[in-house]
Protein backbone atom coordinates (compact mmCIF):
# COMPACT_ATOMS: atom_id res chain seq x y z
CA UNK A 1 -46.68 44.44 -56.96
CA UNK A 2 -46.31 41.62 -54.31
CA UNK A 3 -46.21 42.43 -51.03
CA UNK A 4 -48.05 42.86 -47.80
CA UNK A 5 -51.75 44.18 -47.99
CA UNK A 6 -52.52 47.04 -46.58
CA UNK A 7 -53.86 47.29 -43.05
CA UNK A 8 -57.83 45.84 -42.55
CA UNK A 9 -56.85 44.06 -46.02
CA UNK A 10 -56.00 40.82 -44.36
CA UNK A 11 -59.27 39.02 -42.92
CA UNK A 12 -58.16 38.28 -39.40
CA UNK A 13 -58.68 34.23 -38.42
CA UNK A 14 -59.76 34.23 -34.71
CA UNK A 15 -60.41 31.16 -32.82
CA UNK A 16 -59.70 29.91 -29.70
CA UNK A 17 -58.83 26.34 -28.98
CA UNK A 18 -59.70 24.37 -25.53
CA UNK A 19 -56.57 25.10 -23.15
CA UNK A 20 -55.07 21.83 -22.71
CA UNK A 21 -54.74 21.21 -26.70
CA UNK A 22 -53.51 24.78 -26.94
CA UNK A 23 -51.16 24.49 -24.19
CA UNK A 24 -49.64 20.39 -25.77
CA UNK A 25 -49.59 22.50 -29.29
CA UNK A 26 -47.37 25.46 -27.58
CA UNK A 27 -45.24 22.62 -25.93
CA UNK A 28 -44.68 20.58 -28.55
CA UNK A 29 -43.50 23.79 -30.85
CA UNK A 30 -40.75 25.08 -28.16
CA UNK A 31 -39.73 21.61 -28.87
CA UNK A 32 -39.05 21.99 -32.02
CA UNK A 33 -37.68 25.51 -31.39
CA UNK A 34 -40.46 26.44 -33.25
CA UNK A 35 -43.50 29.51 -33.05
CA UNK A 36 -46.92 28.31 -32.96
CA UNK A 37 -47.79 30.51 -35.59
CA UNK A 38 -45.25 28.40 -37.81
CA UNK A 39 -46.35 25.26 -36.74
CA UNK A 40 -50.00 26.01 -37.16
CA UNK A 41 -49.10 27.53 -40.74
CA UNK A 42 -47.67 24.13 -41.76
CA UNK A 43 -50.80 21.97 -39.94
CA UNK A 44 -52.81 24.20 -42.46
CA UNK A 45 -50.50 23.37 -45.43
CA UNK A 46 -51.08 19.63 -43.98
CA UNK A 47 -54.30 19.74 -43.89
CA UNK A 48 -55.00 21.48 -47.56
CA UNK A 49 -52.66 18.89 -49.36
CA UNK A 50 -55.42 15.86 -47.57
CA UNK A 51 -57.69 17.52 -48.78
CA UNK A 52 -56.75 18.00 -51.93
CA UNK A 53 -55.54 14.08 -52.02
CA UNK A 54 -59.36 13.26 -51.01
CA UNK A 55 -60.36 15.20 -53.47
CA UNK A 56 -58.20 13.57 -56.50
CA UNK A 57 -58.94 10.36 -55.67
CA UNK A 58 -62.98 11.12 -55.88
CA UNK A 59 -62.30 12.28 -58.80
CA UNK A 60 -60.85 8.84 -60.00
CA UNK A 61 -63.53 6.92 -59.22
C-alpha cells in the first residue's frame, strides 16, 4: 500500500539557514505565490537531476 508513513517513520530534515538567505528565499516564493516548502522541494529535485548529470557524464569519460 502507498501512502503516508506512519508517525516517527519519516526522518525529519532540520536545518536552519542564515536569515537574510532565508528571508530572499521566503520573498522570492510569495512571488511566485508559492510555499517555501514547494519551492525548496523543487531546488532539491534541481539539485538531484545536477547531480545525476555530473554523474553521467563521469561516467562517459
Amino acid at each position: 500500500m502507498v501512502g503516508r508513513p506512519r508517525t516517527g517513520q519519516t526522518r525529519v530534515m532540520g536545518f536552519r539557514p542564515p536569515k537574510q538567505l532565508r528571508e530572499e528565499f521566503e520573498a522570492l516564493a510569495a512571488i511566485e505565490e508559492r510555499t517555501p516548502s514547494d519551492a525548496l522541494v523543487e531546488a532539491m529535485h534541481d539539485w538531484i537531476k545536477k547531480k545525476r548529470r555530473e554523474r553521467q557524464a563521469m561516467a562517459k569519460d
